[in-house]
Protein backbone atom coordinates (compact mmCIF):
# COMPACT_ATOMS: atom_id res chain seq x y z
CA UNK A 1 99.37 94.65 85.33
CA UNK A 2 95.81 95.60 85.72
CA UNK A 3 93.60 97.05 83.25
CA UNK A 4 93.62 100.83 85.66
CA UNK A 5 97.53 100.51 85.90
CA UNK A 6 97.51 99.88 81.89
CA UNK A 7 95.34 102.58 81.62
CA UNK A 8 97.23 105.24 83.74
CA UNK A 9 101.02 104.12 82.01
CA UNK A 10 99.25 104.43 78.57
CA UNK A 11 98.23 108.03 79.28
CA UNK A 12 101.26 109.42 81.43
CA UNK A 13 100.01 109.65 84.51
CA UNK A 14 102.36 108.89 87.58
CA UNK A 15 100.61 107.06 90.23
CA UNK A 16 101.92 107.35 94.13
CA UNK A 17 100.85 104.51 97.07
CA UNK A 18 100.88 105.65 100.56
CA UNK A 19 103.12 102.45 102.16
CA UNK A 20 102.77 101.69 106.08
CA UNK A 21 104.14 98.27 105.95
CA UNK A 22 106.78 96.41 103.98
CA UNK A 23 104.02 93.96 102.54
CA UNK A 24 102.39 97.52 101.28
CA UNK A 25 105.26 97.97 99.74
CA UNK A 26 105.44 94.53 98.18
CA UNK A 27 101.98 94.57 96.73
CA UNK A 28 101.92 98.19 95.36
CA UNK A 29 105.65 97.39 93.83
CA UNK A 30 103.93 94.42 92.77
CA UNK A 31 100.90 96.15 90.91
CA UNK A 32 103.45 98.68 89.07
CA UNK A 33 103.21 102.10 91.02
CA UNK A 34 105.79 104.87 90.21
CA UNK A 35 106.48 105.96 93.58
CA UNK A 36 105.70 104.42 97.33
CA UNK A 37 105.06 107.17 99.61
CA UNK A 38 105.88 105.90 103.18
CA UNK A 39 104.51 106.80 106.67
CA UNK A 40 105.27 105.80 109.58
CA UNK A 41 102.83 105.48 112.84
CA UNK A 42 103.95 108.85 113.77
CA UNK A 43 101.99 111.00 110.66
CA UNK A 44 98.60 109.51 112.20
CA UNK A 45 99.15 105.88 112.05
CA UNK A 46 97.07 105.66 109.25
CA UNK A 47 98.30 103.12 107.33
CA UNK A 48 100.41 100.92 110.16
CA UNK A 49 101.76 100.80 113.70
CA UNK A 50 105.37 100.93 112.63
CA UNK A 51 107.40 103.97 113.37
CA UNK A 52 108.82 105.68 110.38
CA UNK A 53 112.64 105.13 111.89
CA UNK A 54 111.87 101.31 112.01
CA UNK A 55 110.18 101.49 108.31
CA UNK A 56 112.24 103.36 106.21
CA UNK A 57 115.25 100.49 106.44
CA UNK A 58 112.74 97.66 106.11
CA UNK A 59 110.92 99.46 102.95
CA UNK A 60 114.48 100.10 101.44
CA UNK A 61 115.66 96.52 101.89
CA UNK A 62 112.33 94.86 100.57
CA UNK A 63 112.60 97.11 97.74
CA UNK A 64 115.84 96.09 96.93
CA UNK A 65 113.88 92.77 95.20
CA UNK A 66 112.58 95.75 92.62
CA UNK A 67 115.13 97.89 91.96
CA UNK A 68 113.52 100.68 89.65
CA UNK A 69 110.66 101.47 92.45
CA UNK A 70 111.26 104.83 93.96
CA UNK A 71 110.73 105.76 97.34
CA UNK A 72 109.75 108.76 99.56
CA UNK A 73 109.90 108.93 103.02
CA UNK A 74 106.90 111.07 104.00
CA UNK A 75 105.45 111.73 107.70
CA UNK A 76 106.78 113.18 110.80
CA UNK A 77 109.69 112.19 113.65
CA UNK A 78 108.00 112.87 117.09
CA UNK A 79 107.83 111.54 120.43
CA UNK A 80 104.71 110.36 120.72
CA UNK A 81 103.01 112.50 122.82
């Protein structure tokens, strides 16, 4: 754990990651956050080029490695255009 994630546990605070990718979600799982926030391509593409239909199974099965991670599908469904 690192010294800002030791900090934020010992004082309460709940921190959230915004996850584009499945390795996101690895390393943020990884580095202790409370809650992966995940967006796919359609909300912006800021964090990724994968749609959120396509990352919402993939986060849930990497995630399955770290069971007490919570996740939250965040974002929008759209075409596209």
């Amino acid at each position: 754990m690192s010294r800002l994630t030791t900090w934020w546990k010992s004082h309460g605070v709940t921190a959230g990651a915004l996850t584009g990718a499945k390795e996101h979600a690895i390393k943020h799982a990884e580095a202790v956050v409370d809650v992966l926030i995940f967006s796919g391509t359609e909300a912006g593409g800021h964090c990724g080029e994968v749609s959120t239909m396509v990352l919402i199974p993939e986060v849930v099965r990497v995630m399955e490695a770290h069971p007490n991670e919570q996740i939250l599908a965040a974002g929008g469904i759209a075409t596209g255009r």
